[in-house]
C-alpha atoms as a PDB file:
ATOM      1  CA  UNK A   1       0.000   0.000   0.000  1.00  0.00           C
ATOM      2  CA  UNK A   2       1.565   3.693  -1.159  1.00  0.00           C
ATOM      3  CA  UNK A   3       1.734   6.107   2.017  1.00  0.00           C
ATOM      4  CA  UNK A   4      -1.137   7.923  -0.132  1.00  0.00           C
ATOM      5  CA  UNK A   5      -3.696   5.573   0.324  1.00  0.00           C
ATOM      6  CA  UNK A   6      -4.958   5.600   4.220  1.00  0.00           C
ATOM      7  CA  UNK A   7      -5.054   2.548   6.317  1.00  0.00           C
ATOM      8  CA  UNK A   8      -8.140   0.698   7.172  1.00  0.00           C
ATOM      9  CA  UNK A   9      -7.966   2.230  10.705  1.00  0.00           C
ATOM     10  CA  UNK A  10      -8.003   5.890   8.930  1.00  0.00           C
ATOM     11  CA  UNK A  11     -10.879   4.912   6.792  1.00  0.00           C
ATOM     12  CA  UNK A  12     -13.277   3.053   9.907  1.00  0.00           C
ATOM     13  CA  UNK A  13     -12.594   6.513  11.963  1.00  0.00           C
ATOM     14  CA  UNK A  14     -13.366   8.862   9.018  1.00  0.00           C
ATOM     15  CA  UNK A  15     -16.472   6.644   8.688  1.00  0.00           C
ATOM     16  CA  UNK A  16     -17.262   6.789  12.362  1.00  0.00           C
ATOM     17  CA  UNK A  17     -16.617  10.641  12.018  1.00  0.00           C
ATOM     18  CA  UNK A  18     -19.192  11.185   9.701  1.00  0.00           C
ATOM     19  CA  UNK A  19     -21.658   9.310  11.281  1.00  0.00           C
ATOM     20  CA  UNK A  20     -21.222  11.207  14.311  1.00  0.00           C
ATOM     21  CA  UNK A  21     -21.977  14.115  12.197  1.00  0.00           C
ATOM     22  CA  UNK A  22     -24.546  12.866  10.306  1.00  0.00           C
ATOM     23  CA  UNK A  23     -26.114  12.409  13.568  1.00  0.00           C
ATOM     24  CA  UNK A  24     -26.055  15.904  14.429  1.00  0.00           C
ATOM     25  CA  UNK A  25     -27.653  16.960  11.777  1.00  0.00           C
ATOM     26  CA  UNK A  26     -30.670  14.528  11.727  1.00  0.00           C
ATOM     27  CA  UNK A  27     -31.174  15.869  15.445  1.00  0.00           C
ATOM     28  CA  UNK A  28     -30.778  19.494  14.645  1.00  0.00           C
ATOM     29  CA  UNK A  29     -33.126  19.232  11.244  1.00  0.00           C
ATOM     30  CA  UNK A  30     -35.537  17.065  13.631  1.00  0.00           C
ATOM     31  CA  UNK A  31     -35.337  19.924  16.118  1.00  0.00           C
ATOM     32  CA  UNK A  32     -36.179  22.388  13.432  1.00  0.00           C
ATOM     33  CA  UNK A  33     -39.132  20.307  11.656  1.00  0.00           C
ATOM     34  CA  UNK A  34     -40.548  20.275  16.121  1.00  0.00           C
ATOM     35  CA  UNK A  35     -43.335  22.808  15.442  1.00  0.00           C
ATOM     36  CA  UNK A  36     -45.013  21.984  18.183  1.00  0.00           C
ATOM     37  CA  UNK A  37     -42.085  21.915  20.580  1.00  0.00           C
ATOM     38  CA  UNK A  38     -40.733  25.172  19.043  1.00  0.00           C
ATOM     39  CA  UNK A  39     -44.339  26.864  19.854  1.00  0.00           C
ATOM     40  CA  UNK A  40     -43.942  25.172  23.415  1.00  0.00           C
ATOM     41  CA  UNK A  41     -40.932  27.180  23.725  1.00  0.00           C
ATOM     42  CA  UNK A  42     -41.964  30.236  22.433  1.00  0.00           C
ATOM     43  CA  UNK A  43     -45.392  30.227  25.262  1.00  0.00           C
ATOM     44  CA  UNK A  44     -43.023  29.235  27.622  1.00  0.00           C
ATOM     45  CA  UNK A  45     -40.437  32.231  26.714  1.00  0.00           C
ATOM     46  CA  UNK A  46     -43.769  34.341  26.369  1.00  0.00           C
ATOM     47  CA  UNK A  47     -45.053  33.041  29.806  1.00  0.00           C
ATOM     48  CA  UNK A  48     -41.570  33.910  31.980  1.00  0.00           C
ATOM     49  CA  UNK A  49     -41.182  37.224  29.875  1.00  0.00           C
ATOM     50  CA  UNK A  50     -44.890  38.483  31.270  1.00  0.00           C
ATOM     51  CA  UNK A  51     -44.535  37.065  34.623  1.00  0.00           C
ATOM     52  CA  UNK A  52     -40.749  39.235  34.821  1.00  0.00           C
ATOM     53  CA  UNK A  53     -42.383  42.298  33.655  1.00  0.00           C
ATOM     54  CA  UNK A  54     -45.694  41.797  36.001  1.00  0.00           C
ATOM     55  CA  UNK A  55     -42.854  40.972  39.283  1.00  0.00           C
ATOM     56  CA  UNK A  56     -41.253  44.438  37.667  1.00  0.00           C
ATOM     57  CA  UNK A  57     -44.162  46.476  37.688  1.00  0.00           C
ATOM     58  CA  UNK A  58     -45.412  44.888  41.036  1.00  0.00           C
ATOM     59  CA  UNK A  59     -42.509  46.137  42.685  1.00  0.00           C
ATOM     60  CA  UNK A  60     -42.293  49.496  40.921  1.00  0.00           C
ATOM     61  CA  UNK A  61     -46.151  50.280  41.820  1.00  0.00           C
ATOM     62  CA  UNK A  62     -45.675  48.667  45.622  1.00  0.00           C
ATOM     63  CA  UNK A  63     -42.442  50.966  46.239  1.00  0.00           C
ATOM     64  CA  UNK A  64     -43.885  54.410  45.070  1.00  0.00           C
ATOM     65  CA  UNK A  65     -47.308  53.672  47.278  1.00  0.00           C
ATOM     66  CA  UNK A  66     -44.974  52.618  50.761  1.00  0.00           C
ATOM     67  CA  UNK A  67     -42.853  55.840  49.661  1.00  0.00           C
ATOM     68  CA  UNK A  68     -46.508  57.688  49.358  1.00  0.00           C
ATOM     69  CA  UNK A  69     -47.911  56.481  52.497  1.00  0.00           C
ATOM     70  CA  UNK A  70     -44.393  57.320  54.320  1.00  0.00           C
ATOM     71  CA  UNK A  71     -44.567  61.350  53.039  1.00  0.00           C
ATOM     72  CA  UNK A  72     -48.234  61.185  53.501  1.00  0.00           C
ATOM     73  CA  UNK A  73     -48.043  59.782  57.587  1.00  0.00           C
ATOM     74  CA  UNK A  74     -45.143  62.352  58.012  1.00  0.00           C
ATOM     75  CA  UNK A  75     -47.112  65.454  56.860  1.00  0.00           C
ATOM     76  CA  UNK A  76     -50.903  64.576  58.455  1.00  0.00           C
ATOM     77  CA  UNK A  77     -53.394  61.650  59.696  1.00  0.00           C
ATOM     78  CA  UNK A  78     -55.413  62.351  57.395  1.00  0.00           C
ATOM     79  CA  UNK A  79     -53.111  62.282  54.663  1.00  0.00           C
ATOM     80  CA  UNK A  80     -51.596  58.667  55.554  1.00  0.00           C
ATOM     81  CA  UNK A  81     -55.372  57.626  55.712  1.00  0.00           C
ATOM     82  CA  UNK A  82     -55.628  58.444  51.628  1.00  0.00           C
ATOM     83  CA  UNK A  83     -52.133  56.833  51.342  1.00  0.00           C
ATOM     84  CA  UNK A  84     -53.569  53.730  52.892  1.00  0.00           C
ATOM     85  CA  UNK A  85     -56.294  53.988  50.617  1.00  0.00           C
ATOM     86  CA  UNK A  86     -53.823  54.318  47.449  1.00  0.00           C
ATOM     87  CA  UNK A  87     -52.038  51.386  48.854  1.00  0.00           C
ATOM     88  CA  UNK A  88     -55.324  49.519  48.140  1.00  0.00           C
ATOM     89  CA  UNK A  89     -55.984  51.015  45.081  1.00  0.00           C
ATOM     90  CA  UNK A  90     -52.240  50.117  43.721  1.00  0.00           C
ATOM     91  CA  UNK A  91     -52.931  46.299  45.080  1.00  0.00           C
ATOM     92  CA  UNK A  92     -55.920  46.037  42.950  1.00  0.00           C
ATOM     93  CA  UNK A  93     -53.980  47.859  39.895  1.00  0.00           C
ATOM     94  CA  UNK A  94     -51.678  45.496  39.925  1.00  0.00           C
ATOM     95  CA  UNK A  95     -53.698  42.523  40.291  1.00  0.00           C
ATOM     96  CA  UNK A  96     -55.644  43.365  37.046  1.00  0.00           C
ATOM     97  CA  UNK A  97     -52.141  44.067  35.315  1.00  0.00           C
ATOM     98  CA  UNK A  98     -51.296  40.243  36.338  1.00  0.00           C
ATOM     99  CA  UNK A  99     -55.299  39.139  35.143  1.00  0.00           C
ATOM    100  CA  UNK A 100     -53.746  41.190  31.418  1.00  0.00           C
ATOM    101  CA  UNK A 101     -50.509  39.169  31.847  1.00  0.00           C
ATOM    102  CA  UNK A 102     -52.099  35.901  32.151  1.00  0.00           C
ATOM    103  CA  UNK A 103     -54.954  36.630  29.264  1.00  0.00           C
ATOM    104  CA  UNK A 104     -51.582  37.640  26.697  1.00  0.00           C
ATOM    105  CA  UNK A 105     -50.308  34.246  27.678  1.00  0.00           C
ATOM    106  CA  UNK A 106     -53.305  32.809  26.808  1.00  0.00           C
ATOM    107  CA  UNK A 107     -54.576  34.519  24.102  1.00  0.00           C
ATOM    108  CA  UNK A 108     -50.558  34.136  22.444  1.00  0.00           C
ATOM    109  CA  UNK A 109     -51.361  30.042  23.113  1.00  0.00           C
ATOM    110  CA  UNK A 110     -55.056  30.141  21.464  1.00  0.00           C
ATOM    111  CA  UNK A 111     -53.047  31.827  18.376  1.00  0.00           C
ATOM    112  CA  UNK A 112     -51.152  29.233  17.968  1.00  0.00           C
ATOM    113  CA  UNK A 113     -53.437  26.569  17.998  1.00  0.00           C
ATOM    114  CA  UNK A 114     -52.616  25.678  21.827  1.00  0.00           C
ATOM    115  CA  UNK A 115     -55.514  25.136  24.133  1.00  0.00           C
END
């Protein structure tokens, strides 16, 4: 055998090599041809995104009322009375921004054919 022509050994691992590769791409065009796993992904993504900005805005809207209530109960009774009162009407403001959160989620799944 010439020194051009590789060994059997050379020849069974450039075989092996390409089926390792081969493999990889039957997984990764599998992956891609997923639709259903790819739209799983995309609620989920959807899902966490809301639920981070909802937390955000939770904690934006609950800090400015406590900072409220704290000027208000400094200046008069009667002022950290209302603040209270704001405090309430924040809670409920942010509970119907979490109700809009969830009803995106859901209404992004029922676009996409999820139930």
């Amino acid at each position: 055998m010439s020194s051009d022509q590789p060994t059997s050994e050379a020849l069974r691992d450039q075989i092996e090599h390409t089926r390792d590769e081969l493999g990889r791409t039957v997984e990764a065009l599998a992956a891609k041809a997923d639709v259903k796993a790819q739209a799983r992904e995309k609620t989920a993504a959807v899902k966490a995104q809301a639920a981070e900005k909802a937390a955000l805005v939770t904690g934006q809207i609950r800090d400015r009322v406590e900072h409220a209530a704290h000027l208000a109960s400094d200046r008069t009774p009667a002022a950290a009375a209302a603040a209270r009162d704001n405090r309430t009407a924040a809670l409920v403001a942010v509970g119907a921004a979490a109700v809009i959160a969830f009803l995106l989620v859901r209404q992004v799944r029922h676009a996409r054919g999820h139930k």
